[in-house]
C-alpha atoms as a PDB file:
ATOM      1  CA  UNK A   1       3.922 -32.981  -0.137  1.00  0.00           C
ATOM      2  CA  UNK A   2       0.497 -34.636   0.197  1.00  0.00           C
ATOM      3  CA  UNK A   3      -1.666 -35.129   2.606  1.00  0.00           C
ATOM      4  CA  UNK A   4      -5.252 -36.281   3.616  1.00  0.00           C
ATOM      5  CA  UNK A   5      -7.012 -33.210   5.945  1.00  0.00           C
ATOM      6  CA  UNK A   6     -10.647 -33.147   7.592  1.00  0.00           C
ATOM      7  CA  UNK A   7     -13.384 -30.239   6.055  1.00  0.00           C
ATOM      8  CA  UNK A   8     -13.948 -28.076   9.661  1.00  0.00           C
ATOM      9  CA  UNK A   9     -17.571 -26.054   9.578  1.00  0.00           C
ATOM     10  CA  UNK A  10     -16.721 -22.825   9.881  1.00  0.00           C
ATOM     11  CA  UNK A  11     -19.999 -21.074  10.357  1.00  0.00           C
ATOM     12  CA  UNK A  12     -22.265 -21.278   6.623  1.00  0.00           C
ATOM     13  CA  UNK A  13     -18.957 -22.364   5.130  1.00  0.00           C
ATOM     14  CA  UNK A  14     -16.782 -25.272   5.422  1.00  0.00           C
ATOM     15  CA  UNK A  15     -12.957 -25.436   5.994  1.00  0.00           C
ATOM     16  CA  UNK A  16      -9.894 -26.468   4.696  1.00  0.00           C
ATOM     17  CA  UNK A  17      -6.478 -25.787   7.423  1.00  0.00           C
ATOM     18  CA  UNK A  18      -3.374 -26.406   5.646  1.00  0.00           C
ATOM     19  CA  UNK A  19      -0.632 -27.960   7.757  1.00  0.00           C
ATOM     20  CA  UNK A  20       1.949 -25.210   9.657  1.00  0.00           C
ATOM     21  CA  UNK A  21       4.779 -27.030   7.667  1.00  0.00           C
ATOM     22  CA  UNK A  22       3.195 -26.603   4.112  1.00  0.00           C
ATOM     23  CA  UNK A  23       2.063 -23.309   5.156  1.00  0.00           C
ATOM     24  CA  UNK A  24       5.890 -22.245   5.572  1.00  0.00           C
ATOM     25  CA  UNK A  25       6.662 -23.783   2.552  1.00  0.00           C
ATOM     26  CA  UNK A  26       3.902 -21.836   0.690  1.00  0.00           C
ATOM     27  CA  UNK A  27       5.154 -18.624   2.821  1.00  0.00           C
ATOM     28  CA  UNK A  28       1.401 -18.618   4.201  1.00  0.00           C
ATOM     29  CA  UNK A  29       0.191 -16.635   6.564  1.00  0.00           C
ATOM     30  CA  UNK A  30      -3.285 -16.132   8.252  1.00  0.00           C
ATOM     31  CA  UNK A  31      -5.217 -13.164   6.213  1.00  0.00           C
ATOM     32  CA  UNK A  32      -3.329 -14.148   3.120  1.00  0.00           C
ATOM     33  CA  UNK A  33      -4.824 -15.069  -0.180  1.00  0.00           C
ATOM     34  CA  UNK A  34      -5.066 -18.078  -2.221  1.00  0.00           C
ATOM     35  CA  UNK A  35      -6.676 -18.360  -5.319  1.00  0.00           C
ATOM     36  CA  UNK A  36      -9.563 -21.756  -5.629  1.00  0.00           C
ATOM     37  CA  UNK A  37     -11.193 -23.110  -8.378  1.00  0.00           C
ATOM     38  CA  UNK A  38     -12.687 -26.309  -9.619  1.00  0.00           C
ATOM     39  CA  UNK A  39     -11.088 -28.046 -12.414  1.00  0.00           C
ATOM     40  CA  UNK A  40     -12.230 -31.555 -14.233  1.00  0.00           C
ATOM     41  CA  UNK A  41     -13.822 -32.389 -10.986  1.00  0.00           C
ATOM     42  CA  UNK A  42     -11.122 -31.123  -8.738  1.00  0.00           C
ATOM     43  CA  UNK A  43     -10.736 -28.389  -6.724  1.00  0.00           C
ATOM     44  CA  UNK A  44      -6.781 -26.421  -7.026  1.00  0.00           C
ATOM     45  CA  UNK A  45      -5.630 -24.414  -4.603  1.00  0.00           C
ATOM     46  CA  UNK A  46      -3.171 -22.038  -6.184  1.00  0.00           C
ATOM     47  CA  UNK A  47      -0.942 -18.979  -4.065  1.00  0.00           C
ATOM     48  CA  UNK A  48      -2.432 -15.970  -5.055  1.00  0.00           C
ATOM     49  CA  UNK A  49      -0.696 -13.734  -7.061  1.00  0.00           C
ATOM     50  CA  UNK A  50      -1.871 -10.721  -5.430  1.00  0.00           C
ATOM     51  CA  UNK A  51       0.807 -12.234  -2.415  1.00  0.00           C
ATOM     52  CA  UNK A  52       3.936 -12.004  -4.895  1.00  0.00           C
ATOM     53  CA  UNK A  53       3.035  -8.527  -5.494  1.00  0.00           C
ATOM     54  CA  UNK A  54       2.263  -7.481  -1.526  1.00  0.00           C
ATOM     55  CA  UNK A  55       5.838  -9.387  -1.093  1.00  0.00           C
ATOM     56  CA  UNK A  56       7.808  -6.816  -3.740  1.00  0.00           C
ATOM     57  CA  UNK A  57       5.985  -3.700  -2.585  1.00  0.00           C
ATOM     58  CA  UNK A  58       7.079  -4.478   1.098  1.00  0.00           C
ATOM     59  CA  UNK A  59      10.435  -5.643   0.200  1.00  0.00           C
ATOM     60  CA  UNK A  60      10.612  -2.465  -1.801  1.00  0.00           C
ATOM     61  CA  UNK A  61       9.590   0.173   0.393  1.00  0.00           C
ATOM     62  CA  UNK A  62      11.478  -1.330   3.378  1.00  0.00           C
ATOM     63  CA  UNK A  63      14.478  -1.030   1.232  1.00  0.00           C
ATOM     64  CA  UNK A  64      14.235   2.079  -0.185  1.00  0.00           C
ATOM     65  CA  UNK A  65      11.757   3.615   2.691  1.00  0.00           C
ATOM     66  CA  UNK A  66      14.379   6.603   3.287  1.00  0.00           C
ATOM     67  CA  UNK A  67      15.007   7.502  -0.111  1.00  0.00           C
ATOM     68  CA  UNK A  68      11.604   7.339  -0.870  1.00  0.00           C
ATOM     69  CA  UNK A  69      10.498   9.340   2.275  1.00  0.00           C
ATOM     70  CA  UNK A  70      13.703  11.957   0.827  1.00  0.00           C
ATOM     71  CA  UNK A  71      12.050  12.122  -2.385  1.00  0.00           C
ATOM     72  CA  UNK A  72       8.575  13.032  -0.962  1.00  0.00           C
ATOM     73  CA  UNK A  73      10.031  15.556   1.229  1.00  0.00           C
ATOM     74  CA  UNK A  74      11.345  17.868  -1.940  1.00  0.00           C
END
């Protein structure tokens, strides 16, 4: 997916929104992270890895919440 988007002012800074679709896509959400650099006169916009590691730990203690909760109880 590619797509042409306006720079917003956003008070010192400027802007980038990303489209509700490729948000989804990208399993963005507002207050997540992404990582930005420039690069040969571009700039990349990468998913942070930070997010894939949020992901687990929720995934993780959702699933195992009780056992864990057990565990801390001893």
């Amino acid at each position: 997916m590619e797509m042409i988007r306006k720079l917003e002012k956003a008070g010192d800074e400027v802007a980038l929104t990303i489209p509700a679709e490729m948000a989804r896509e990208l399993s963005l959400s507002p207050g997540g992270e992404v990582r930005v650099r420039v690069e040969g006169g571009r700039m990349v916009v990468e998913v942070s890895e930070t997010r894939d590691v949020v992901g687990f730990m929720e995934r993780f203690t959702g699933k195992y919440d009780e056992a864990l909760r057990s565990l801390a109880d001893r």
